[in-house]
C-alpha atoms as a PDB file:
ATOM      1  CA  UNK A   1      50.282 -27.831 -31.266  1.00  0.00           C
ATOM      2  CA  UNK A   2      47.037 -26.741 -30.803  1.00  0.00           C
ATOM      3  CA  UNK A   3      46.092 -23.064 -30.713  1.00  0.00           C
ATOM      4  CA  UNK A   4      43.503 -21.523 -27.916  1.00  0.00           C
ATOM      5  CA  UNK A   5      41.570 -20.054 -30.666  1.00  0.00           C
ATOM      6  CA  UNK A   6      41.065 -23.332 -32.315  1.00  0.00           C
ATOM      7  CA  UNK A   7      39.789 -24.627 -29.492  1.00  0.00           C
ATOM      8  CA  UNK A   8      37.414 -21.979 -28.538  1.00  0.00           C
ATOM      9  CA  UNK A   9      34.868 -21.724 -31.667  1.00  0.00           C
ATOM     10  CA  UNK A  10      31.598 -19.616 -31.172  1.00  0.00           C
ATOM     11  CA  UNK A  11      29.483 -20.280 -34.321  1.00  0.00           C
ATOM     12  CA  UNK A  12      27.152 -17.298 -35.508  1.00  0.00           C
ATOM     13  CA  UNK A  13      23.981 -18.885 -33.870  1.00  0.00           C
ATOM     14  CA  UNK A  14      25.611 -19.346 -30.428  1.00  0.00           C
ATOM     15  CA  UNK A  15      27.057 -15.796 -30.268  1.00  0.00           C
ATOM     16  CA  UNK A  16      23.593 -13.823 -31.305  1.00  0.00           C
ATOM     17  CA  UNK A  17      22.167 -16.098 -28.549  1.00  0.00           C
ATOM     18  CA  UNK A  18      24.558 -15.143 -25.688  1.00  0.00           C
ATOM     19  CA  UNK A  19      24.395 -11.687 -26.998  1.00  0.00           C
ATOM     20  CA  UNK A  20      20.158 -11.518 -26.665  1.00  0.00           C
ATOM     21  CA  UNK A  21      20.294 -13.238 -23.121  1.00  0.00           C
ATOM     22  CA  UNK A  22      23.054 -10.596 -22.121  1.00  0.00           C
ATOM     23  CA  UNK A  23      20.932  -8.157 -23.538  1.00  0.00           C
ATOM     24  CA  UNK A  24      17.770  -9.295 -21.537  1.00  0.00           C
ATOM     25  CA  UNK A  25      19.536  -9.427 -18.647  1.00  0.00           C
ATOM     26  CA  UNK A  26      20.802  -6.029 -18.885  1.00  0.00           C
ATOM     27  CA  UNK A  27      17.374  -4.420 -19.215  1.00  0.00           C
ATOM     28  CA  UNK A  28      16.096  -6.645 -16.305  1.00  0.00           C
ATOM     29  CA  UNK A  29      18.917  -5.613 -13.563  1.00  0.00           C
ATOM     30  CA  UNK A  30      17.827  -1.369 -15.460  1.00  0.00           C
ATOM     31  CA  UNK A  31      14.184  -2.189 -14.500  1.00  0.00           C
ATOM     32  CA  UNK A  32      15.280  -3.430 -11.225  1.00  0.00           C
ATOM     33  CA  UNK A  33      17.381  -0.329 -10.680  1.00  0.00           C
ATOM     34  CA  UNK A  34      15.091   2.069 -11.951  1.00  0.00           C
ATOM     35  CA  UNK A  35      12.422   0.467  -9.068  1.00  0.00           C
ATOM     36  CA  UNK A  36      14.949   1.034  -6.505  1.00  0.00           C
ATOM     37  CA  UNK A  37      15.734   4.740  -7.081  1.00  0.00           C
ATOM     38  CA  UNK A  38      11.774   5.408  -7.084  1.00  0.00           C
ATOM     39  CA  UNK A  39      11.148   7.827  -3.615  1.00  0.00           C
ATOM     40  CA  UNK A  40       9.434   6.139  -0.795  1.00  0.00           C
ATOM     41  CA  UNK A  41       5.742   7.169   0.332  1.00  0.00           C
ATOM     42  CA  UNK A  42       5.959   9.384   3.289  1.00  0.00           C
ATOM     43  CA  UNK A  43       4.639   8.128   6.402  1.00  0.00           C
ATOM     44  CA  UNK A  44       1.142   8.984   6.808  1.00  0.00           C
ATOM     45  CA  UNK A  45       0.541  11.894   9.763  1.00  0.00           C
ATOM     46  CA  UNK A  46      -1.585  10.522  12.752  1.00  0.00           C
ATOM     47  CA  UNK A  47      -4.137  13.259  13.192  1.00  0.00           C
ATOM     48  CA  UNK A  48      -5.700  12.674  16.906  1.00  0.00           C
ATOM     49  CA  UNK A  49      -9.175  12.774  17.038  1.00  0.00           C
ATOM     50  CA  UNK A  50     -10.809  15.919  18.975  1.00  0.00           C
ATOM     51  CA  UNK A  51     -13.347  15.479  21.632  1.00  0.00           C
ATOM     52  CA  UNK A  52     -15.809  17.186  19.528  1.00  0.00           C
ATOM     53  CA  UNK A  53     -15.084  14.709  17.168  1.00  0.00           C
ATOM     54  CA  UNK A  54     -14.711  11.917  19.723  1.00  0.00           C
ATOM     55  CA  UNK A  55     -18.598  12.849  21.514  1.00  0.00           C
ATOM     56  CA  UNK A  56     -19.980  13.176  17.947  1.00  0.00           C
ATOM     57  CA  UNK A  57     -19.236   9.580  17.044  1.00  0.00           C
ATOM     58  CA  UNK A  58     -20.470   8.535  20.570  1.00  0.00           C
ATOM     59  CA  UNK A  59     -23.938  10.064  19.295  1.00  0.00           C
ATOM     60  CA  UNK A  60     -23.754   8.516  16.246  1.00  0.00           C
ATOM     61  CA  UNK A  61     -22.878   5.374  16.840  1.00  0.00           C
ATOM     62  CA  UNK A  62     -24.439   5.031  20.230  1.00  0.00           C
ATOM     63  CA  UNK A  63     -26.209   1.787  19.182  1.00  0.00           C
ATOM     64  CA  UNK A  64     -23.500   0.749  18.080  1.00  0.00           C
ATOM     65  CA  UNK A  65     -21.643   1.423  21.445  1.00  0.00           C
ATOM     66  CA  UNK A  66     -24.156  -0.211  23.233  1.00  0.00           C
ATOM     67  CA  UNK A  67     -24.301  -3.567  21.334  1.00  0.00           C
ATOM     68  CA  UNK A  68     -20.701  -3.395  21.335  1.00  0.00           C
ATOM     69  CA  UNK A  69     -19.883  -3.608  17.650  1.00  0.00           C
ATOM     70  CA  UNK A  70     -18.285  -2.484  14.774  1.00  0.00           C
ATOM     71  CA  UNK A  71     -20.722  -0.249  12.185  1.00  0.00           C
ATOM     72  CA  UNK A  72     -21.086  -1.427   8.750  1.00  0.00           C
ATOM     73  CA  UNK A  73     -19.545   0.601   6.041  1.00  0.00           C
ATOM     74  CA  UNK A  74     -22.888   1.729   5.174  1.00  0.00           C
ATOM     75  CA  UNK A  75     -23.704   3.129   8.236  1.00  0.00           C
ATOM     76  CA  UNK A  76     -20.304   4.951   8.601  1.00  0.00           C
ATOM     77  CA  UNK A  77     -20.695   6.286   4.799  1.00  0.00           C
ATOM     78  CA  UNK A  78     -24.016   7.592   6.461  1.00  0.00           C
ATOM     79  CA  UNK A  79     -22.728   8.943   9.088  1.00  0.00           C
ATOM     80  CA  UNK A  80     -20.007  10.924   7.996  1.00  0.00           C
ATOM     81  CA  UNK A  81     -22.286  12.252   5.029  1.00  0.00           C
ATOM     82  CA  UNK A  82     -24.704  13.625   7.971  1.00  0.00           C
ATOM     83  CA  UNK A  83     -22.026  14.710  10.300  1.00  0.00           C
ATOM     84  CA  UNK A  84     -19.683  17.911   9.178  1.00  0.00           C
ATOM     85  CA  UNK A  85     -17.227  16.889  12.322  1.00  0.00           C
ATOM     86  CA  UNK A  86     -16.252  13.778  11.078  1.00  0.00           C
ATOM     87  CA  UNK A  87     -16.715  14.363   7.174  1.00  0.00           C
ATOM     88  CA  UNK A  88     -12.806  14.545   7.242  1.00  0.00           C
ATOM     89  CA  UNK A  89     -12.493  11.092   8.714  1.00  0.00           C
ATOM     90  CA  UNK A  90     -11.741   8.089   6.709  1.00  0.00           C
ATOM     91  CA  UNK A  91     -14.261   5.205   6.621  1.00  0.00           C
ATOM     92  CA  UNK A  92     -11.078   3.033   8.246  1.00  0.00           C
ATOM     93  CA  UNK A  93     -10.235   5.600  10.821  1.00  0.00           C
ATOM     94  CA  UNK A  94     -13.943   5.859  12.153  1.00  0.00           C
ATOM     95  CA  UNK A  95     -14.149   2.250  12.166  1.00  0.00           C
ATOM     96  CA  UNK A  96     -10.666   1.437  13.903  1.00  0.00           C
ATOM     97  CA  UNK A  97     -11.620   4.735  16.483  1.00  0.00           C
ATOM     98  CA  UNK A  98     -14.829   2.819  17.439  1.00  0.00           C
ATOM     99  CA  UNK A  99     -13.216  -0.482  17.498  1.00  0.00           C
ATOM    100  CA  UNK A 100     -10.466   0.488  19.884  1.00  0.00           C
ATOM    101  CA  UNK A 101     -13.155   2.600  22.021  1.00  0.00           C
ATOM    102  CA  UNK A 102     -14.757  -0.900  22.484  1.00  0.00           C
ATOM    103  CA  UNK A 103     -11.791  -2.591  23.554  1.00  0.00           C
ATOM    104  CA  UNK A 104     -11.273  -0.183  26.496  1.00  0.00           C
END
């Protein structure tokens, strides 16, 4: 009669093996846990633009407005440099502001 451990032989070589790909799997499903717990990025507050800020980039970009096009990032980077009302504006808000304002 055979015995179920006789059967079942793990040789040195075969058990340090199984025990590094446990191993590697344990620290990869840690990593992955440790990602999950990280806090999300709040939600960015839409701050709407004033009419003062609104005429301001009519003035400035009144070319612009009258071709009908987007300004360059150079000319925004320009602008808001020259202009304290819209200093607090983002490059990509001034742009998408104008952009929409065309659309109208």
């Amino acid at each position: 009669m055979t015995s179920v451990s006789d059967s079942v032989s793990v040789s040195g070589a075969d058990h340090s093996e199984a025990l590094s790909t446990d191993s590697a799997a344990v620290r990869r499903s840690a990593r992955l846990a440790s990602l999950s717990k990280a806090t999300p990025t709040p939600a960015k507050r839409v701050v709407q633009w004033t009419e003062e800020e609104k005429e301001e980039a009519r003035r400035l970009f009144s070319d612009n407005f009258a071709n009908r096009t987007v300004p360059t990032k150079r000319q925004v980077e320009q602008a808001t440099q020259s202009s304290e009302v819209l200093q607090n504006r983002t490059l990509a808000a001034v742009r998408e502001y104008i952009r929409r304002s065309l659309k109208l």
